[in-house]
Protein backbone atom coordinates (compact mmCIF):
# COMPACT_ATOMS: atom_id res chain seq x y z
CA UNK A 1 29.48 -18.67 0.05
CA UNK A 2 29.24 -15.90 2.32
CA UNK A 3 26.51 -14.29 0.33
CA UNK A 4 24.20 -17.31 0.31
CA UNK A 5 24.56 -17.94 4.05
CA UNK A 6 23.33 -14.37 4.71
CA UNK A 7 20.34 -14.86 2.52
CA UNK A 8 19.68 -18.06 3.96
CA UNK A 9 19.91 -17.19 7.45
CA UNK A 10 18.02 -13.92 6.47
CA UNK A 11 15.11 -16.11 4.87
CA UNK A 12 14.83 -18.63 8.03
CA UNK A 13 14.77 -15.18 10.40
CA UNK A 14 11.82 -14.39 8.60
CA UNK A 15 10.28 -17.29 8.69
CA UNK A 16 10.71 -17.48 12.40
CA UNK A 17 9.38 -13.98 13.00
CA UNK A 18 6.26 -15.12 11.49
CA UNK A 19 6.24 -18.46 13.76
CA UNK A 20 6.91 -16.38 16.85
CA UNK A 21 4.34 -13.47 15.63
CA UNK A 22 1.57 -16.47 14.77
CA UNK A 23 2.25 -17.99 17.91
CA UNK A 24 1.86 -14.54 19.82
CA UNK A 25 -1.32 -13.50 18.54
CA UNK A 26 -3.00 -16.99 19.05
CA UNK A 27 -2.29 -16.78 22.54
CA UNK A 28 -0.16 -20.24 22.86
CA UNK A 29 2.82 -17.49 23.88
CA UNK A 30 0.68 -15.18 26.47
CA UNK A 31 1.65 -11.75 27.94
CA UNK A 32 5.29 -11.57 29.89
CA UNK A 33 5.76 -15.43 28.54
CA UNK A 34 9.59 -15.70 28.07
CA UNK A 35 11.36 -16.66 24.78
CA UNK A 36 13.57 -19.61 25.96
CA UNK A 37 16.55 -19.69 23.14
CA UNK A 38 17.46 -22.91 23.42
CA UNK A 39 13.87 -24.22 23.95
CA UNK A 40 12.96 -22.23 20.35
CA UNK A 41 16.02 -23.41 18.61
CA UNK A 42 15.15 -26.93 19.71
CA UNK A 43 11.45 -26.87 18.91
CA UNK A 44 12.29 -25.18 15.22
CA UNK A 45 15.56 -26.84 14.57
CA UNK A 46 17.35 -23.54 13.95
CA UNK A 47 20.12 -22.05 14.98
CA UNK A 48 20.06 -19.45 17.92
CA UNK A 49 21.68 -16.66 14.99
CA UNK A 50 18.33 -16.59 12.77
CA UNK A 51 16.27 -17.00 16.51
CA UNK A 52 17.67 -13.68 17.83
CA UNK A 53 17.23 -12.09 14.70
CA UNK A 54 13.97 -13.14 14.32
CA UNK A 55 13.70 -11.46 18.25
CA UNK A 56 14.80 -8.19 17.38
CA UNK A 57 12.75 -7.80 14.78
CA UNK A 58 9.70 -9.07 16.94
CA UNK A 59 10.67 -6.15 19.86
CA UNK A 60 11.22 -3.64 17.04
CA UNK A 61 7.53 -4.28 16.33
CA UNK A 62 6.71 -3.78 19.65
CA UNK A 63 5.31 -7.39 20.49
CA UNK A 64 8.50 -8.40 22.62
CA UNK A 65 10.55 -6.39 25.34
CA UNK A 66 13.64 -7.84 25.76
CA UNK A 67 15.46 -7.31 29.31
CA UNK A 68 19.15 -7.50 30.01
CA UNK A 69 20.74 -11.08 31.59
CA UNK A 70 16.57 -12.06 31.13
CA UNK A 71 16.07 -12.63 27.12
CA UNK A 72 12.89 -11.39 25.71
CA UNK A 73 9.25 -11.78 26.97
CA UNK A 74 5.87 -11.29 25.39
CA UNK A 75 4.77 -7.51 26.37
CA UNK A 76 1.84 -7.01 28.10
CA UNK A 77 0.04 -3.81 26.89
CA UNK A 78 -1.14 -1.25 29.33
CA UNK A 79 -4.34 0.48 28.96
CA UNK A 80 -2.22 3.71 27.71
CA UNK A 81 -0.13 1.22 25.36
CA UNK A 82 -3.82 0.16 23.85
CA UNK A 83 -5.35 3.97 23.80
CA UNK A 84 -2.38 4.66 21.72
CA UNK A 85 -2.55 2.11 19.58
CA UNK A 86 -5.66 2.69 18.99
CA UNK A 87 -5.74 6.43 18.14
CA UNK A 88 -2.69 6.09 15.90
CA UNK A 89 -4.60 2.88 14.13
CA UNK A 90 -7.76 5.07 13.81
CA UNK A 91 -5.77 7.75 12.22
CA UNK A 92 -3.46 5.65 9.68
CA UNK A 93 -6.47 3.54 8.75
CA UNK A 94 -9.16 6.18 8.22
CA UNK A 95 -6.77 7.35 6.00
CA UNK A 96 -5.67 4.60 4.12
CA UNK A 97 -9.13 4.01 3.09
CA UNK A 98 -10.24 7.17 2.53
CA UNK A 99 -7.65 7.16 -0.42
CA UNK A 100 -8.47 4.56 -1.43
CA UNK A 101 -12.17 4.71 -2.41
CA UNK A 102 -11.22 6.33 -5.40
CA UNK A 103 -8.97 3.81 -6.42
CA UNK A 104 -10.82 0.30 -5.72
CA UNK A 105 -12.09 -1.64 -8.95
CA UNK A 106 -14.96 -3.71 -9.14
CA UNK A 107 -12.47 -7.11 -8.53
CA UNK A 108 -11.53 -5.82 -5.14
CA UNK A 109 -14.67 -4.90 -3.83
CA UNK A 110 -16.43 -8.42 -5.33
CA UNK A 111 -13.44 -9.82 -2.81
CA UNK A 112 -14.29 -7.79 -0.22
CA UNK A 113 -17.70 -8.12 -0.24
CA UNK A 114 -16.97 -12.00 -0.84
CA UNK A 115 -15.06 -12.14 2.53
CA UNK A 116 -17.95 -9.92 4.26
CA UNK A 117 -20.21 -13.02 3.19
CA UNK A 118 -17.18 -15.68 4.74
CA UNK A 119 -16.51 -14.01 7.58
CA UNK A 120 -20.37 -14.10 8.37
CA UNK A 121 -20.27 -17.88 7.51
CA UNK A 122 -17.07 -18.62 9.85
CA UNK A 123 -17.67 -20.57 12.81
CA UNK A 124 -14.08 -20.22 14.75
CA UNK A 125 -11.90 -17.34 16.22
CA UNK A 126 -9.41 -18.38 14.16
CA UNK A 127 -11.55 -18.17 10.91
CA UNK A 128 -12.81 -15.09 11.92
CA UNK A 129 -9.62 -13.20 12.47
CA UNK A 130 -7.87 -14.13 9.77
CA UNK A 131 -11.13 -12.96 6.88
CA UNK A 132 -11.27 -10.05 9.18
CA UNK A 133 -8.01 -8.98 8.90
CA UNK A 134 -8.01 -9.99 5.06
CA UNK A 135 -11.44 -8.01 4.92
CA UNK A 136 -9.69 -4.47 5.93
CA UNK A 137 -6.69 -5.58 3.65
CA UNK A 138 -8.36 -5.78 0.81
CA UNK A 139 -9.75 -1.98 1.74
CA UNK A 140 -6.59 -0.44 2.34
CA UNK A 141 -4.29 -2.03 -0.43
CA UNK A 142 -5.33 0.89 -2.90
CA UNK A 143 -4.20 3.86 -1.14
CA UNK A 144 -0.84 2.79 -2.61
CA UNK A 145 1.08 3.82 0.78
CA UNK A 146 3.47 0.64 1.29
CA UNK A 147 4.97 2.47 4.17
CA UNK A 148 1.69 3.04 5.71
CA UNK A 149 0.16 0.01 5.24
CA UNK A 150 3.29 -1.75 6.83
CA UNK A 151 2.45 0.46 9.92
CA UNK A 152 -1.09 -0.76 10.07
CA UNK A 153 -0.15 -3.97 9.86
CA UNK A 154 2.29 -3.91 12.39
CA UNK A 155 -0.13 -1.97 14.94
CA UNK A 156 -2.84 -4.38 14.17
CA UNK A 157 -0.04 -7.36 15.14
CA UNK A 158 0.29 -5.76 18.37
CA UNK A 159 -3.66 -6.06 19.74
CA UNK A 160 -4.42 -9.00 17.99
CA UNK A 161 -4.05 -11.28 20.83
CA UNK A 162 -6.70 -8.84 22.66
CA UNK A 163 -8.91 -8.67 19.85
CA UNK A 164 -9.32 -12.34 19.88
CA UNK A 165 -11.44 -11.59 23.27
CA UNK A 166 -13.53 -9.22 21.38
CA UNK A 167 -13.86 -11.67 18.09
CA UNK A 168 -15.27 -14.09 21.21
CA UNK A 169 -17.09 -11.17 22.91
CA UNK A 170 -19.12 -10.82 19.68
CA UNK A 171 -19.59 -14.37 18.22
CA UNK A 172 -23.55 -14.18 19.27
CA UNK A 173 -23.71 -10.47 17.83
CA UNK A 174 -24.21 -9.29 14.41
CA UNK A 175 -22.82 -5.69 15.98
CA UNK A 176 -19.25 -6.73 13.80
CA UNK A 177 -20.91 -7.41 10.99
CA UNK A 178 -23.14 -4.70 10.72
CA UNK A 179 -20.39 -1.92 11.12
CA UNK A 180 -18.24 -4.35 8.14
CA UNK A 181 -21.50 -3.97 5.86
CA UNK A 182 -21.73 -0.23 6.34
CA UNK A 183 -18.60 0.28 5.37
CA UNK A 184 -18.27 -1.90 2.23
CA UNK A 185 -21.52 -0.20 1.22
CA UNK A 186 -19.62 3.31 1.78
CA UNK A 187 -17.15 2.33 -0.42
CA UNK A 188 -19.55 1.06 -2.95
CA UNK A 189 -20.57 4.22 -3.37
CA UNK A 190 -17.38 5.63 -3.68
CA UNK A 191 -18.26 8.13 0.04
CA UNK A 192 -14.29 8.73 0.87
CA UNK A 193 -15.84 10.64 3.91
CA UNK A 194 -18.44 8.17 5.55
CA UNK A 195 -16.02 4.70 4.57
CA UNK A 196 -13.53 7.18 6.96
CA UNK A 197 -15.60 7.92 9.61
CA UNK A 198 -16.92 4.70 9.63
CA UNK A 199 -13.96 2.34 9.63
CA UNK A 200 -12.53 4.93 12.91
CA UNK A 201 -16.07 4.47 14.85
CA UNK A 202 -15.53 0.46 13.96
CA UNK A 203 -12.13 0.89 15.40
CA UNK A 204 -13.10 3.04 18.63
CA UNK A 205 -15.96 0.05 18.75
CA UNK A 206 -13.45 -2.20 19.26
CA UNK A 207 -11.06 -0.07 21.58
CA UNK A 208 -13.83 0.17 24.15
CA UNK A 209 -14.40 -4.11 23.91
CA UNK A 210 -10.81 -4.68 24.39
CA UNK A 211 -10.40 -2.05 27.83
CA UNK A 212 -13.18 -3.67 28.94
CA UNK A 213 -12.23 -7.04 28.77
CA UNK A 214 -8.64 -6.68 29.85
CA UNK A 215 -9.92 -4.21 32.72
């Protein structure tokens, strides 16, 4: 019995984390918003157990700071926090992709190119973040690294919120698509180099978007 209540409460943690981590990046929980326990508990119908785990796990990834006799609270990123970010990102992507060039079949990059046509198509924010973010996915899933491309993904959940100001910054420029075509095209012809360099300027593109909106 003991066994199944850990898995369960393990399961409805995770599922929570994503809740939370969805509700983070879409703004509807903004920077130094607090985490209310019992509020949560009451909205999801969970316990406040699977809630706090599903906490920790959300501070580990650096989206919540959690303050003593306070709870936890969205963090708000400093321009140093996003510089970092961002040079760690451009490092651990540029990468991931430049391994795996070598690797990608013609099924992944008919997908790719496939959500480079959608994401072109895609009228809301919401639309456009999540084909973008399925758009680099499908890039970086050959390299193979598991560990690495947790990292990226965890980095990337950290700016989303921001880059939702630069996927609105840009809805009347082709700018994002234009960098996305040059790098599909780089991996089409199997250039580890340029889909690199690339994929880092697209990154320090987006760096410079984000300081300047939040500044």
């Amino acid at each position: 019995m003991v066994f199944w209540y850990t898995i369960s409460t393990m399961s409805t943690s995770l599922n929570l984390a994503a809740e939370l981590r969805a509700l983070i990046a879409s703004g509807a929980l903004p920077d130094g918003a607090r985490l209310v326990e019992r509020e949560l508990a009451e909205r999801f119908a969970v316990s406040r157990i699977p809630l706090r785990e599903a906490i920790q796990k959300l501070a580990a990834e650096g989206l919540l700071e959690q303050h003593p006799n306070r709870g936890a609270a969205v963090r708000t990123l400093s321009v140093t926090d996003i510089e970092e970010i961002y040079s760690l990102r451009m490092l651990l992507e540029g990468d991931a992709i430049h391994r795996a060039v070598q690797r990608m079949d013609a099924e992944t990059l008919a997908r790719v190119e496939l959500v480079h046509r959608l994401l072109g198509e895609a009228a809301s924010a919401d639309k456009q973040g999540e084909l973008n973010r399925e758009f680099h996915a499908l890039l970086y899933a050959p390299c193979g690294n598991q560990r690495q491309l947790q990292a990226i993904r965890e980095l990337r959940g950290q700016v989303e919120r921001y880059e939702r100001l630069q996927a609105r910054l840009m809805a009347d420029t082709p700018a994002f698509q234009h960098e996305h075509e040059a790098i599909l095209h780089a991996c089409q012809a199997r250039d580890a180099e340029r889909a690199r360099a690339l994929t880092v300027q697209h990154l320090a593109s987006a760096q410079r978007i984000i300081l300047k909106a939040i500044q």
